[in-house]
C-alpha atoms as a PDB file:
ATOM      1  CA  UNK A   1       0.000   0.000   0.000  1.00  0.00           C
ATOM      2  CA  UNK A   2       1.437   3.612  -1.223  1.00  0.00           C
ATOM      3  CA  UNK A   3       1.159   5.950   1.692  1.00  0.00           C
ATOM      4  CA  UNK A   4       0.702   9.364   0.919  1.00  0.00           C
ATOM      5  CA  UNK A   5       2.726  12.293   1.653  1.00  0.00           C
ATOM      6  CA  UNK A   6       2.042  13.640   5.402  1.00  0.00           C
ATOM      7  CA  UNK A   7       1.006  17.262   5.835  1.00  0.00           C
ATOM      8  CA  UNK A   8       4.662  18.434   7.243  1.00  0.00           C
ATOM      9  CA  UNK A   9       6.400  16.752   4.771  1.00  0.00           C
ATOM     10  CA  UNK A  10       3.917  18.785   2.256  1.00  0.00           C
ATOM     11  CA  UNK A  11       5.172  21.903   4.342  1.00  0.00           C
ATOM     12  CA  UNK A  12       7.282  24.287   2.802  1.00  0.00           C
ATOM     13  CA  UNK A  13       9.226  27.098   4.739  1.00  0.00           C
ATOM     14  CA  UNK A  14       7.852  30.306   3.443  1.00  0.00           C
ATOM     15  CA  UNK A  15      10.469  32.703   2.651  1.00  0.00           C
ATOM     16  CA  UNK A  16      10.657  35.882   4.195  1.00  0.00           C
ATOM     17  CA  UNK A  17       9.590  38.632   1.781  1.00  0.00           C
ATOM     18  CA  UNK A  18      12.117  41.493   2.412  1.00  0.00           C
ATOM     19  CA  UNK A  19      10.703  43.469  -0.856  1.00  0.00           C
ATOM     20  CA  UNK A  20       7.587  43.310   0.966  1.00  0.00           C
ATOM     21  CA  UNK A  21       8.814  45.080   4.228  1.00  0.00           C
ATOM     22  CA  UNK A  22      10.773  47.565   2.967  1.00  0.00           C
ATOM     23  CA  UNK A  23       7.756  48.895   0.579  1.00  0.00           C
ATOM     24  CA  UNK A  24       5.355  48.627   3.461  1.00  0.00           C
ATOM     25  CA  UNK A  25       6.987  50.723   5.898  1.00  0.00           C
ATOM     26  CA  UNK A  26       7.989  53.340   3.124  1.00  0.00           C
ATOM     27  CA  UNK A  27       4.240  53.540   2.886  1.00  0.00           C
ATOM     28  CA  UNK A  28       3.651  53.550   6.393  1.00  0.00           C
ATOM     29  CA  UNK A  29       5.656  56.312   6.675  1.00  0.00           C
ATOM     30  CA  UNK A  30       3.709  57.982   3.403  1.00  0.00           C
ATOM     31  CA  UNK A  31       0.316  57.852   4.961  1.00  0.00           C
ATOM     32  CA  UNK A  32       1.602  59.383   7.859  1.00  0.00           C
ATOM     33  CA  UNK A  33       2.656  62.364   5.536  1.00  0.00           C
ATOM     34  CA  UNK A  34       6.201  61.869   6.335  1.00  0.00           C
ATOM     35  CA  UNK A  35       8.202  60.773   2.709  1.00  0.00           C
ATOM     36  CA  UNK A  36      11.430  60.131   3.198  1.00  0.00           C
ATOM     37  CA  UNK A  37      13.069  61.941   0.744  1.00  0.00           C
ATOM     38  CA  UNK A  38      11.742  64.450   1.746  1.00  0.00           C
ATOM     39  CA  UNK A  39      14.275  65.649   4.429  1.00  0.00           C
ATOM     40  CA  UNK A  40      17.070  67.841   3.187  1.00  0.00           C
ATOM     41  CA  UNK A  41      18.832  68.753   6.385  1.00  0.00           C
ATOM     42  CA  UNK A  42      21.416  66.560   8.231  1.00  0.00           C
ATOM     43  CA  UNK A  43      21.189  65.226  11.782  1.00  0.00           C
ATOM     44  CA  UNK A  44      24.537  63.415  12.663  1.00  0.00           C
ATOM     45  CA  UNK A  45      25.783  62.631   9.243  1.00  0.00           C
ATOM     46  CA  UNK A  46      25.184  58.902   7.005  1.00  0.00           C
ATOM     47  CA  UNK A  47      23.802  56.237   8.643  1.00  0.00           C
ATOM     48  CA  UNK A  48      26.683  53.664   9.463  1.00  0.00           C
ATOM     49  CA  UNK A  49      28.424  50.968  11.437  1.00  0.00           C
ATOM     50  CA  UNK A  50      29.778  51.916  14.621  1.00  0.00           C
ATOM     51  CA  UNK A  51      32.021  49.492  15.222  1.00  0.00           C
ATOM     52  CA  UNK A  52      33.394  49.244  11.698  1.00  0.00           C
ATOM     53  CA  UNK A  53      33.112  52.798  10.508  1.00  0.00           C
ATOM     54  CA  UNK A  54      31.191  51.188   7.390  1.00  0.00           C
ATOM     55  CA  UNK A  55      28.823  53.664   5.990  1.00  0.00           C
ATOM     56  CA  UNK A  56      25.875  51.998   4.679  1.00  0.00           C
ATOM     57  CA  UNK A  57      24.393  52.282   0.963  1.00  0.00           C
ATOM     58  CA  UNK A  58      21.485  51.830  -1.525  1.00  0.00           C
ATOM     59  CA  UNK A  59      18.703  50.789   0.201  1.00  0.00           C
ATOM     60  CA  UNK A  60      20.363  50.423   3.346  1.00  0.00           C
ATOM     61  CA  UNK A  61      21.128  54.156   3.638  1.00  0.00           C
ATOM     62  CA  UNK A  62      17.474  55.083   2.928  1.00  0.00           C
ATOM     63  CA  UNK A  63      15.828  52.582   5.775  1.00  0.00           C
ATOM     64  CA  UNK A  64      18.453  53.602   8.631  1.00  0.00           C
ATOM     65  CA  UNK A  65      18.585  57.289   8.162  1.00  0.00           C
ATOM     66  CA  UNK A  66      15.294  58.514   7.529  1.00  0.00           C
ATOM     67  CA  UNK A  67      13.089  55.268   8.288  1.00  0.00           C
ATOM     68  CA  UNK A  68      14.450  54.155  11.330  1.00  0.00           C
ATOM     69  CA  UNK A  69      13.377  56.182  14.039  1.00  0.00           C
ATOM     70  CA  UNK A  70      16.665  57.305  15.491  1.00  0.00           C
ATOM     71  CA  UNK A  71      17.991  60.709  16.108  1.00  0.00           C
ATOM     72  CA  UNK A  72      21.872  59.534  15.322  1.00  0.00           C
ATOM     73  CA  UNK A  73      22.311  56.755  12.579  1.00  0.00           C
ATOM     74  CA  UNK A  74      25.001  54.953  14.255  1.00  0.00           C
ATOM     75  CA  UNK A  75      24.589  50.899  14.337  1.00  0.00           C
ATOM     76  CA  UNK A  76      26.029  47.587  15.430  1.00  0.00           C
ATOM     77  CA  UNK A  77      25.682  44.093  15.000  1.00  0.00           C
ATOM     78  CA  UNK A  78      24.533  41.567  18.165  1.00  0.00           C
ATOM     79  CA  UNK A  79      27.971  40.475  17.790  1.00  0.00           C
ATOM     80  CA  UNK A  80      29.922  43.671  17.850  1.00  0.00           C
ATOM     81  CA  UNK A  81      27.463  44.761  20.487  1.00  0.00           C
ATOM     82  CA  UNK A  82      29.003  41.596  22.905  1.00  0.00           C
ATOM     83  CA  UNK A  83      32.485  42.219  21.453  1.00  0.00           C
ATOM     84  CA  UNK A  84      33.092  45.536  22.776  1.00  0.00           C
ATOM     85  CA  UNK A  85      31.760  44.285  26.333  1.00  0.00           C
ATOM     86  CA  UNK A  86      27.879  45.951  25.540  1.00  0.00           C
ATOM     87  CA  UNK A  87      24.477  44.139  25.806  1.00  0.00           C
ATOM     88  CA  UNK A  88      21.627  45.219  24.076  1.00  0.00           C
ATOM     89  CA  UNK A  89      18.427  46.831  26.046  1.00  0.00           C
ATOM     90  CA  UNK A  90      15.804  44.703  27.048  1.00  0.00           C
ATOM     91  CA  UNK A  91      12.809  44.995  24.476  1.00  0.00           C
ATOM     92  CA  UNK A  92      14.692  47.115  21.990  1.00  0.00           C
ATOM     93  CA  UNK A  93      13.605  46.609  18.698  1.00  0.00           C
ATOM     94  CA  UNK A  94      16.299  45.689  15.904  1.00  0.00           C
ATOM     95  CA  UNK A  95      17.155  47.251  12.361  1.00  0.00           C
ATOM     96  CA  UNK A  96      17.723  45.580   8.920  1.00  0.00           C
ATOM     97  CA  UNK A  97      20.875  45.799   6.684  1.00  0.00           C
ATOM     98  CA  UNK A  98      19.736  43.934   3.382  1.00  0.00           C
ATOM     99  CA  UNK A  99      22.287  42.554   1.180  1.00  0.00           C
ATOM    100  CA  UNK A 100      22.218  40.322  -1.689  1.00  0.00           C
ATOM    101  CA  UNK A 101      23.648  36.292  -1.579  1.00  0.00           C
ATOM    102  CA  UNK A 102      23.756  34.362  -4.685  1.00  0.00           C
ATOM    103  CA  UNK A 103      24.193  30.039  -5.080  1.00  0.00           C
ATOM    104  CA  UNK A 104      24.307  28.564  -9.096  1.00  0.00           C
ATOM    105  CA  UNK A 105      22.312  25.661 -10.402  1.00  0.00           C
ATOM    106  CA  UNK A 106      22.914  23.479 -12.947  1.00  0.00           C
ATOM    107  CA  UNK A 107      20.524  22.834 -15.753  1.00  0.00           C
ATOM    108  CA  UNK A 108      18.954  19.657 -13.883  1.00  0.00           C
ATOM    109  CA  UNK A 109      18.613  22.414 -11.096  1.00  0.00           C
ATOM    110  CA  UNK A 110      21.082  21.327  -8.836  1.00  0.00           C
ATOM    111  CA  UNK A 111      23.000  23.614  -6.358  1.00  0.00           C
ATOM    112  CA  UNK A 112      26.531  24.040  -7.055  1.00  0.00           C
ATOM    113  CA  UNK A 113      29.199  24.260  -4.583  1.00  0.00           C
ATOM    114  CA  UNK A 114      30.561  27.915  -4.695  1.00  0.00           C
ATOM    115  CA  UNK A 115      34.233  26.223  -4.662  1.00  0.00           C
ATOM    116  CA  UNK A 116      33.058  24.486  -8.126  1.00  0.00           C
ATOM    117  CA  UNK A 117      31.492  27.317  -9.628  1.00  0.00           C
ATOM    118  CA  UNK A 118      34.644  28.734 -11.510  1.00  0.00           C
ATOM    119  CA  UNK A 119      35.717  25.345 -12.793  1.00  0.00           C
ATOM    120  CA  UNK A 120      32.459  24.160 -14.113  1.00  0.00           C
ATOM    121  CA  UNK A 121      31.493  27.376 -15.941  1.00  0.00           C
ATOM    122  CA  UNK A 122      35.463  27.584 -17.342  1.00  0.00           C
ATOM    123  CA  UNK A 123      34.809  23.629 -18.753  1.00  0.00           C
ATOM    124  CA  UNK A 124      31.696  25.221 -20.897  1.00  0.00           C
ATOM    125  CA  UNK A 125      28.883  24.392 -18.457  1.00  0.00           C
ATOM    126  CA  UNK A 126      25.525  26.713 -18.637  1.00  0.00           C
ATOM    127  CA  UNK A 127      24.745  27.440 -14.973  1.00  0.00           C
ATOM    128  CA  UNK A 128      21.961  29.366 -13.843  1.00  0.00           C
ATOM    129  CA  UNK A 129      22.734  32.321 -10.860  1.00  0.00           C
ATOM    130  CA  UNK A 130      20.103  33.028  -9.117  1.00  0.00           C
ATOM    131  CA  UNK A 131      20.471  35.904  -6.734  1.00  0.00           C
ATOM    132  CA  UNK A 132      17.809  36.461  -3.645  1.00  0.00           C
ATOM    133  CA  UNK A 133      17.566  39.129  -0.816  1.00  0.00           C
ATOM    134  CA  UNK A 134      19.186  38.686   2.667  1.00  0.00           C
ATOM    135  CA  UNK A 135      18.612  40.802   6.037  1.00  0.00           C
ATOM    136  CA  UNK A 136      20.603  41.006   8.769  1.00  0.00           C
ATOM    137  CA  UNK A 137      19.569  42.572  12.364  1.00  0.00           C
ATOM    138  CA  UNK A 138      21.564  45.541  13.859  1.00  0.00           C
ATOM    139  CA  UNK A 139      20.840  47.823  16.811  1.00  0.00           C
ATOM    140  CA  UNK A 140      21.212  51.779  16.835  1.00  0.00           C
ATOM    141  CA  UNK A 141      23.503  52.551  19.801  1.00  0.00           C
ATOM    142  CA  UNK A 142      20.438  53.758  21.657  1.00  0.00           C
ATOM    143  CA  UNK A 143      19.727  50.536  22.419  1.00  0.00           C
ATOM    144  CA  UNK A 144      22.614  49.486  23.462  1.00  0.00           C
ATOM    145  CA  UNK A 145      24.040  49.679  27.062  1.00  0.00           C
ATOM    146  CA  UNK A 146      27.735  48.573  28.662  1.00  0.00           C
ATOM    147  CA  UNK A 147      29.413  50.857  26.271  1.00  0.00           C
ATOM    148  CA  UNK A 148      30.713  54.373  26.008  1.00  0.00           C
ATOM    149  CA  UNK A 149      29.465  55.975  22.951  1.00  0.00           C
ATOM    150  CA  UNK A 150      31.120  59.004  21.358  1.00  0.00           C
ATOM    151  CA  UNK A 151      28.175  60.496  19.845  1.00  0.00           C
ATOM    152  CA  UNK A 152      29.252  62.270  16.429  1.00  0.00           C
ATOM    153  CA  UNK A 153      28.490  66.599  16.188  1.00  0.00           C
ATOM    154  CA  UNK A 154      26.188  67.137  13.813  1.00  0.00           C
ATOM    155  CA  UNK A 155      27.451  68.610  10.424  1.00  0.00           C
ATOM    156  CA  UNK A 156      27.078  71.824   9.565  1.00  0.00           C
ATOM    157  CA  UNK A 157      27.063  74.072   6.694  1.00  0.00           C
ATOM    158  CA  UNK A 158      27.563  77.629   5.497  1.00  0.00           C
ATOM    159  CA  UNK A 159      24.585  79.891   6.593  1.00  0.00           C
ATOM    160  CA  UNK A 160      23.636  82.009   3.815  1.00  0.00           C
ATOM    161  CA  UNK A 161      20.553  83.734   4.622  1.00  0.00           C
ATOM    162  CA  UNK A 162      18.550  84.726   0.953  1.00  0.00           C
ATOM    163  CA  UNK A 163      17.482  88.334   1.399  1.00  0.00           C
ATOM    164  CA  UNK A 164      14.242  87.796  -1.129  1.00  0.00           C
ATOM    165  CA  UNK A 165      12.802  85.138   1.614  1.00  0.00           C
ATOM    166  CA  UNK A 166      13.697  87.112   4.374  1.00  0.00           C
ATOM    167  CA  UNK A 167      11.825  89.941   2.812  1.00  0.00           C
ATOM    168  CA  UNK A 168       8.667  87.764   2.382  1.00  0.00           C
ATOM    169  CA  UNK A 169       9.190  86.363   5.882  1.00  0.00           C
ATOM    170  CA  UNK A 170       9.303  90.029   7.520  1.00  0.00           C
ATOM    171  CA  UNK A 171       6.692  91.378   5.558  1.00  0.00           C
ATOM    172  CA  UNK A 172       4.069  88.285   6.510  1.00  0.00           C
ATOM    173  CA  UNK A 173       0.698  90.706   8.078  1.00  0.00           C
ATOM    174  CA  UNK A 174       0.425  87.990  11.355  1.00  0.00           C
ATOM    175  CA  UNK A 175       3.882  87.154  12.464  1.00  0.00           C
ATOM    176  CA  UNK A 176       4.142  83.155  13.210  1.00  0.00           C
ATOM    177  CA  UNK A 177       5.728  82.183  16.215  1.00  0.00           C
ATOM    178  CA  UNK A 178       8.639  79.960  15.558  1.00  0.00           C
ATOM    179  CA  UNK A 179      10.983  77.359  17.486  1.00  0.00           C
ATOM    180  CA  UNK A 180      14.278  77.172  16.032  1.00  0.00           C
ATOM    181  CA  UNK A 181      16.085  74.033  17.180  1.00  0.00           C
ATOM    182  CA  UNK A 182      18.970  71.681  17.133  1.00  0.00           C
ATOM    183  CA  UNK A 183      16.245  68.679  16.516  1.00  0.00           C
ATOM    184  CA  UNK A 184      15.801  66.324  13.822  1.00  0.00           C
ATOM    185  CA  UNK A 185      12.260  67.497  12.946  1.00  0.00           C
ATOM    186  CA  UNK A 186      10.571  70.001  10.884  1.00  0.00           C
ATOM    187  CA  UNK A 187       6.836  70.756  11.346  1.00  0.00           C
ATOM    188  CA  UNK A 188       3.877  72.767  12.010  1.00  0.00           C
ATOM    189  CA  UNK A 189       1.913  72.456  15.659  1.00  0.00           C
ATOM    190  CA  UNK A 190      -1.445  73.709  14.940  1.00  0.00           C
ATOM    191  CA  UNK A 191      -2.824  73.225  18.933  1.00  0.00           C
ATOM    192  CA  UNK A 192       0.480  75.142  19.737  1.00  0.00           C
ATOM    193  CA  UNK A 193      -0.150  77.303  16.612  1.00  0.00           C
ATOM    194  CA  UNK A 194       3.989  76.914  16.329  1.00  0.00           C
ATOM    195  CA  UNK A 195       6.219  76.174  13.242  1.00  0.00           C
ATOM    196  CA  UNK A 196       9.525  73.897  14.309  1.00  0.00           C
ATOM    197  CA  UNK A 197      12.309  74.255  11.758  1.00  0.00           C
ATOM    198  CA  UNK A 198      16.409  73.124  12.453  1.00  0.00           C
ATOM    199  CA  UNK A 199      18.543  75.915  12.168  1.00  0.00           C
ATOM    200  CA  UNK A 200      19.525  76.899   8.557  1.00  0.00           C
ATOM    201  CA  UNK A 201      23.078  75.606   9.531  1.00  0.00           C
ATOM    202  CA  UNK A 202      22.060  72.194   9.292  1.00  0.00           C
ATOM    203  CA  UNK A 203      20.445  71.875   5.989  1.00  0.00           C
ATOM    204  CA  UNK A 204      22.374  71.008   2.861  1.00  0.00           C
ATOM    205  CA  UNK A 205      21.332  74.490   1.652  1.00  0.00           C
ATOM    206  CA  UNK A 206      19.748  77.919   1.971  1.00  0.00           C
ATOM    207  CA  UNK A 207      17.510  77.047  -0.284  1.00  0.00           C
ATOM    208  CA  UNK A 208      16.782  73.496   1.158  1.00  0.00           C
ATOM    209  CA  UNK A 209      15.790  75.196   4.505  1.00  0.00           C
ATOM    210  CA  UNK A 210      13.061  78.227   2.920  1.00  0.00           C
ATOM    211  CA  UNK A 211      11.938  75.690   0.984  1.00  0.00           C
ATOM    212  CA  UNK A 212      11.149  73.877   4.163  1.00  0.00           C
ATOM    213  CA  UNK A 213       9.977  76.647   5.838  1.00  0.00           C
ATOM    214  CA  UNK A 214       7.557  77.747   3.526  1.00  0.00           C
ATOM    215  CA  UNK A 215       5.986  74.400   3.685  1.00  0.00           C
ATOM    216  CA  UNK A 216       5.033  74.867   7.198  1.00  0.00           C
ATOM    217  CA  UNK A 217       4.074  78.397   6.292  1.00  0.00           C
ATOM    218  CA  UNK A 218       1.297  76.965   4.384  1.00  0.00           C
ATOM    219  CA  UNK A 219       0.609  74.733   6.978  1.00  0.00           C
ATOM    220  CA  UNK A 220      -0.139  77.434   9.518  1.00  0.00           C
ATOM    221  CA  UNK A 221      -2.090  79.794   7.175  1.00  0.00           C
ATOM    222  CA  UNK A 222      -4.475  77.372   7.303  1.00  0.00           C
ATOM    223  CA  UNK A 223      -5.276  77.868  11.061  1.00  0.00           C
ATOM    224  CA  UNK A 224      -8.576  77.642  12.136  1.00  0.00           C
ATOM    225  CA  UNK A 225      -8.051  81.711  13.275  1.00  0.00           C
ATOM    226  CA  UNK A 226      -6.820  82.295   9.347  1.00  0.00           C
ATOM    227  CA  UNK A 227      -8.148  80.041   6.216  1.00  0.00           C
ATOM    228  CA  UNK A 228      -9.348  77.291   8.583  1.00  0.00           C
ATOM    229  CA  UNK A 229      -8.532  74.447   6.092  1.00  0.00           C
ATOM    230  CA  UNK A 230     -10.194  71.483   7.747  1.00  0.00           C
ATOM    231  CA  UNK A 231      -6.394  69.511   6.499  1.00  0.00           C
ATOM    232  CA  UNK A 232      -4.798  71.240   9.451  1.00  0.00           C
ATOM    233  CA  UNK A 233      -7.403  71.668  12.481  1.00  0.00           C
ATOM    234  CA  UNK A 234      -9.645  68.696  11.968  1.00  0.00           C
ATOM    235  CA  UNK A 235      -8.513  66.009  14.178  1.00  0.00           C
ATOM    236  CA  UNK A 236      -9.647  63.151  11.790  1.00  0.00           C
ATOM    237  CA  UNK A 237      -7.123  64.224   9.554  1.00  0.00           C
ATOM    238  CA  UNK A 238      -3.793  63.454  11.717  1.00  0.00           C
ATOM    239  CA  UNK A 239      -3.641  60.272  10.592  1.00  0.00           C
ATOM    240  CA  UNK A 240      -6.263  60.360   8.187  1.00  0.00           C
ATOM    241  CA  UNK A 241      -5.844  58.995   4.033  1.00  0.00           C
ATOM    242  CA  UNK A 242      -7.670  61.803   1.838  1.00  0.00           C
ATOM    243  CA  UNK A 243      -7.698  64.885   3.840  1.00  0.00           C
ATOM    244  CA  UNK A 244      -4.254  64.762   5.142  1.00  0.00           C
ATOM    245  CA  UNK A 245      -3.190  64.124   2.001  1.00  0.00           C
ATOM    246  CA  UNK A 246      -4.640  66.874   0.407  1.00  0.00           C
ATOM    247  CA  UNK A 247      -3.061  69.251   3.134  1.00  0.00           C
ATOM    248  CA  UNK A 248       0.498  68.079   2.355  1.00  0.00           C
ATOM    249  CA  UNK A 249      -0.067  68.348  -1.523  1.00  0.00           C
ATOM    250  CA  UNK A 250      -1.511  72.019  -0.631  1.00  0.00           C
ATOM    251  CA  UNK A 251       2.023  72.689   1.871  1.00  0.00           C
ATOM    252  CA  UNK A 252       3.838  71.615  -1.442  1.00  0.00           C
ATOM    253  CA  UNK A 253       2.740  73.336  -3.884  1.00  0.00           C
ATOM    254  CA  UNK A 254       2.205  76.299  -1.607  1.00  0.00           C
ATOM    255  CA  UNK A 255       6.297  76.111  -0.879  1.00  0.00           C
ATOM    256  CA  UNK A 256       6.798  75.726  -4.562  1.00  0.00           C
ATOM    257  CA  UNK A 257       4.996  79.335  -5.398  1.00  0.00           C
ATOM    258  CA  UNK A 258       6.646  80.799  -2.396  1.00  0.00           C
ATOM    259  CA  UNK A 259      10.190  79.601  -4.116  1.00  0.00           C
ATOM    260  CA  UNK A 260       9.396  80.647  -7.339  1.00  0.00           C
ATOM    261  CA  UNK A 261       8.364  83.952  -5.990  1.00  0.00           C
ATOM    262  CA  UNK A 262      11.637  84.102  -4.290  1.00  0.00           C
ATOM    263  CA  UNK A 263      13.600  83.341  -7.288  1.00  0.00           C
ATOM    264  CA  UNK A 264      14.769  79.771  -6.040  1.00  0.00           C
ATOM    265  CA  UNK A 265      15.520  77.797  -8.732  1.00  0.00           C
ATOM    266  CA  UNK A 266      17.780  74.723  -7.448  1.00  0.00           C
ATOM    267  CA  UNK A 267      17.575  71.474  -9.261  1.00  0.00           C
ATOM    268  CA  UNK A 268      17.507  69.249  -5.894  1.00  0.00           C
ATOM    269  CA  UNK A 269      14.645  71.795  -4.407  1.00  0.00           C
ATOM    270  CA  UNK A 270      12.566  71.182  -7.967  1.00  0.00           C
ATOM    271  CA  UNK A 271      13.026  67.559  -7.950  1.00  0.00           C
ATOM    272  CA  UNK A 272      12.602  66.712  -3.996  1.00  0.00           C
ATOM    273  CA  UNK A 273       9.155  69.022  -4.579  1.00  0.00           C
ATOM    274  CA  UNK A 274       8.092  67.076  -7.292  1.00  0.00           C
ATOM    275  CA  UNK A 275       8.889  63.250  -5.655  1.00  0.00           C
ATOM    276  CA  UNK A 276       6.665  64.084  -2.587  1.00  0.00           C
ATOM    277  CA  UNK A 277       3.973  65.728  -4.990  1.00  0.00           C
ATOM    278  CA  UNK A 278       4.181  62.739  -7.025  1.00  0.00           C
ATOM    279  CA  UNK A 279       3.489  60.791  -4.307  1.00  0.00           C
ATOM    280  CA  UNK A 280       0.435  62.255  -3.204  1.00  0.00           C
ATOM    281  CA  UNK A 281      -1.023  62.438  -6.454  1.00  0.00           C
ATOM    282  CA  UNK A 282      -0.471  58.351  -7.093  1.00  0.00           C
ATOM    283  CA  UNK A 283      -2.090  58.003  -3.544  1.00  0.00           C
ATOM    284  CA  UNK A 284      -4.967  60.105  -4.529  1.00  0.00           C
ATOM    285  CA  UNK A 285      -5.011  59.492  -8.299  1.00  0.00           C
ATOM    286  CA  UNK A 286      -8.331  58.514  -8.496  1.00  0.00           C
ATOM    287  CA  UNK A 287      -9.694  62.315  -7.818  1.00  0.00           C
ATOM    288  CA  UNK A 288      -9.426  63.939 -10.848  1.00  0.00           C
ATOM    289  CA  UNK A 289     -10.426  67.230  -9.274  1.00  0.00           C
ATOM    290  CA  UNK A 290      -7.743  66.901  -6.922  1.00  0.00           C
ATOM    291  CA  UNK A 291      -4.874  68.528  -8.469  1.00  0.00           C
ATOM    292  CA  UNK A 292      -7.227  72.282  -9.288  1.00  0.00           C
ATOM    293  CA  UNK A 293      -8.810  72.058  -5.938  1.00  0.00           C
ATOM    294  CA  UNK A 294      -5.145  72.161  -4.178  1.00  0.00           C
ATOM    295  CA  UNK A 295      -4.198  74.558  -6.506  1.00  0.00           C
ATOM    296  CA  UNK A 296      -6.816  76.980  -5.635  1.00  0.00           C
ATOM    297  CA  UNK A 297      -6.489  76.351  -2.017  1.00  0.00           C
ATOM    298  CA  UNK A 298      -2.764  76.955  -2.223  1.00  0.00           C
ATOM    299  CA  UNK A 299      -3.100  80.229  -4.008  1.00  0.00           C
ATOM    300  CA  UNK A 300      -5.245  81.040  -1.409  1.00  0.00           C
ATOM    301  CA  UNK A 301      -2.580  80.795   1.279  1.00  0.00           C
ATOM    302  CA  UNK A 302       0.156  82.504  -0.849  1.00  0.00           C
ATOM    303  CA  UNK A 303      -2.257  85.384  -1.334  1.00  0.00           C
ATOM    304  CA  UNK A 304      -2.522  84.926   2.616  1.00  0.00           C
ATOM    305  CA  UNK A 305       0.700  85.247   3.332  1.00  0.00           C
ATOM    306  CA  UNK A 306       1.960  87.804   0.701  1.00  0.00           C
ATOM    307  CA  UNK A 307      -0.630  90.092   1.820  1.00  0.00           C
ATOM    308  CA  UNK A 308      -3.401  90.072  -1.682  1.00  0.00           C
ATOM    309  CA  UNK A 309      -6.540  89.150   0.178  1.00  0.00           C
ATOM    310  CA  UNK A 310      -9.468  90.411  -1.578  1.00  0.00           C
END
């Protein structure tokens, strides 16, 4: 009698799907209207490995310096961690550096010692490489405890104030109040009623930081006390999917009269404007009114804040 296979012998091991989780916290981090490209100002310099001074790349660079949700990009393995005499915090939550392995088949699909490889495809032999995704866990040096870390100063750059936007800013008819920090964060508090904005020194560029500025500009002319655009005061829309979405696209394009009207003109300003705008639109591409109702509403605020209210 032929017995049939059993259900764990049926089993497979599903692979992890690394694509998969890398795209879905990107988008995470979208619907949250936080893109991350978007940030043009440095915090502590490129993500990399503290122990080894290795500063990470690709995909690697994106996830641990503006994904992750550290203030300083520095990162070790669980082994370097234990090396240098360090143990990692209870419940801290680990990282991902993804790299790419590779193993060769041959045409009746069997796997190929790597020592082999070079010999069998020098005697004329077709193999097949097949390359897949790997992951690896590392901890920011937040998490980690035992160890004295020299925390690198955060890089600086020339501060060139642009006397066309300071013009603009001065001649705004309600003044905003502002924070100016050392942080990591730029962004508009409208139950404070309070834009928070790095100091110009740490952005890439002059025009970088305006650019950033007048984002949150728009933001706050549209304070229930000024335009009252429900995007900004309405609580539903903090972490909501349309309306928040329509605010950012409105803070965008807003920021991208306000440069124009300032005579910025930068390549990186045009094209970091027009990734986060392109993401909105493919999130909301199914509203063909959309793109003339956020125009409207952002020539509203520039007319705000330039002083040509009807």
């Amino acid at each position: 009698m032929n017995k049939t296979a059993t259900a764990p012998q049926q089993k497979r091991k599903q692979k992890t799907d690394y694509y998969q989780i890398v795209t879905d916290r990107i988008i995470a981090l979208l619907d949250k209207g936080v893109p991350p490209w978007r940030k043009t100002w440095g915090s502590h310099g490129l993500a990399r490995n503290y122990a080894s001074g290795h500063v990470y790349t690709g995909i690697n660079m994106l996830m641990l310096n503006f994904v992750a949700p550290y203030d300083v990009p520095l990162y070790m393995s669980r082994k370097q961690i234990h090396d240098k005499g360090g143990n990692i915090v209870k419940g801290s939550k680990a990282e991902w550096v993804y790299f790419y392995g590779d193993y060769y088949k041959d045409e009746d699909g069997k796997v190929i010692p790597s020592n082999q490889v070079a010999a069998r495809e020098k005697g004329g032999e077709n193999l097949n490489h097949i390359r897949f995704l790997k992951a690896r866990p590392v901890y920011n040096i937040s998490c980690v405890e035992g160890i004295e870390i020299v925390n690198p100063e955060m890089p600086t750059h020339e501060y060139n104030p642009i006397e066309e936007c300071e013009v603009l800013l001065a001649e705004i008819p309600i003044k905003p109040t502002y924070a100016t920090t050392d942080g990591d964060r730029a962004f508009y508090d409208p139950i404070a009623d309070r834009i928070t904005i790095p100091n110009m020194k740490y952005f890439t560029a002059s025009e970088e930081y305006y650019c950033t500025l007048f984002h949150e500009l728009v933001h706050w002319s549209g304070h229930a006390s000024r335009l009252a655009r429900p995007g900004v005061m309405d609580e539903k829309a903090t972490f909501g999917k349309k309306l928040y979405a329509e605010e950012e696209l409105i803070a965008e394009m807003g920021a991208s009269y306000l440069c124009a009207i300032t005579g910025i003109d930068r390549d990186a300003v045009t094209e970091n404007s027009a990734a986060y705008i392109q993401g909105w639109i493919k999130r909301l591409q199914e509203d063909k009114k959309l793109i003339f109702r956020v125009a409207a509403k952002a020539q509203q605020a520039i007319d705000f804040l330039t002083k040509k209210e009807d």
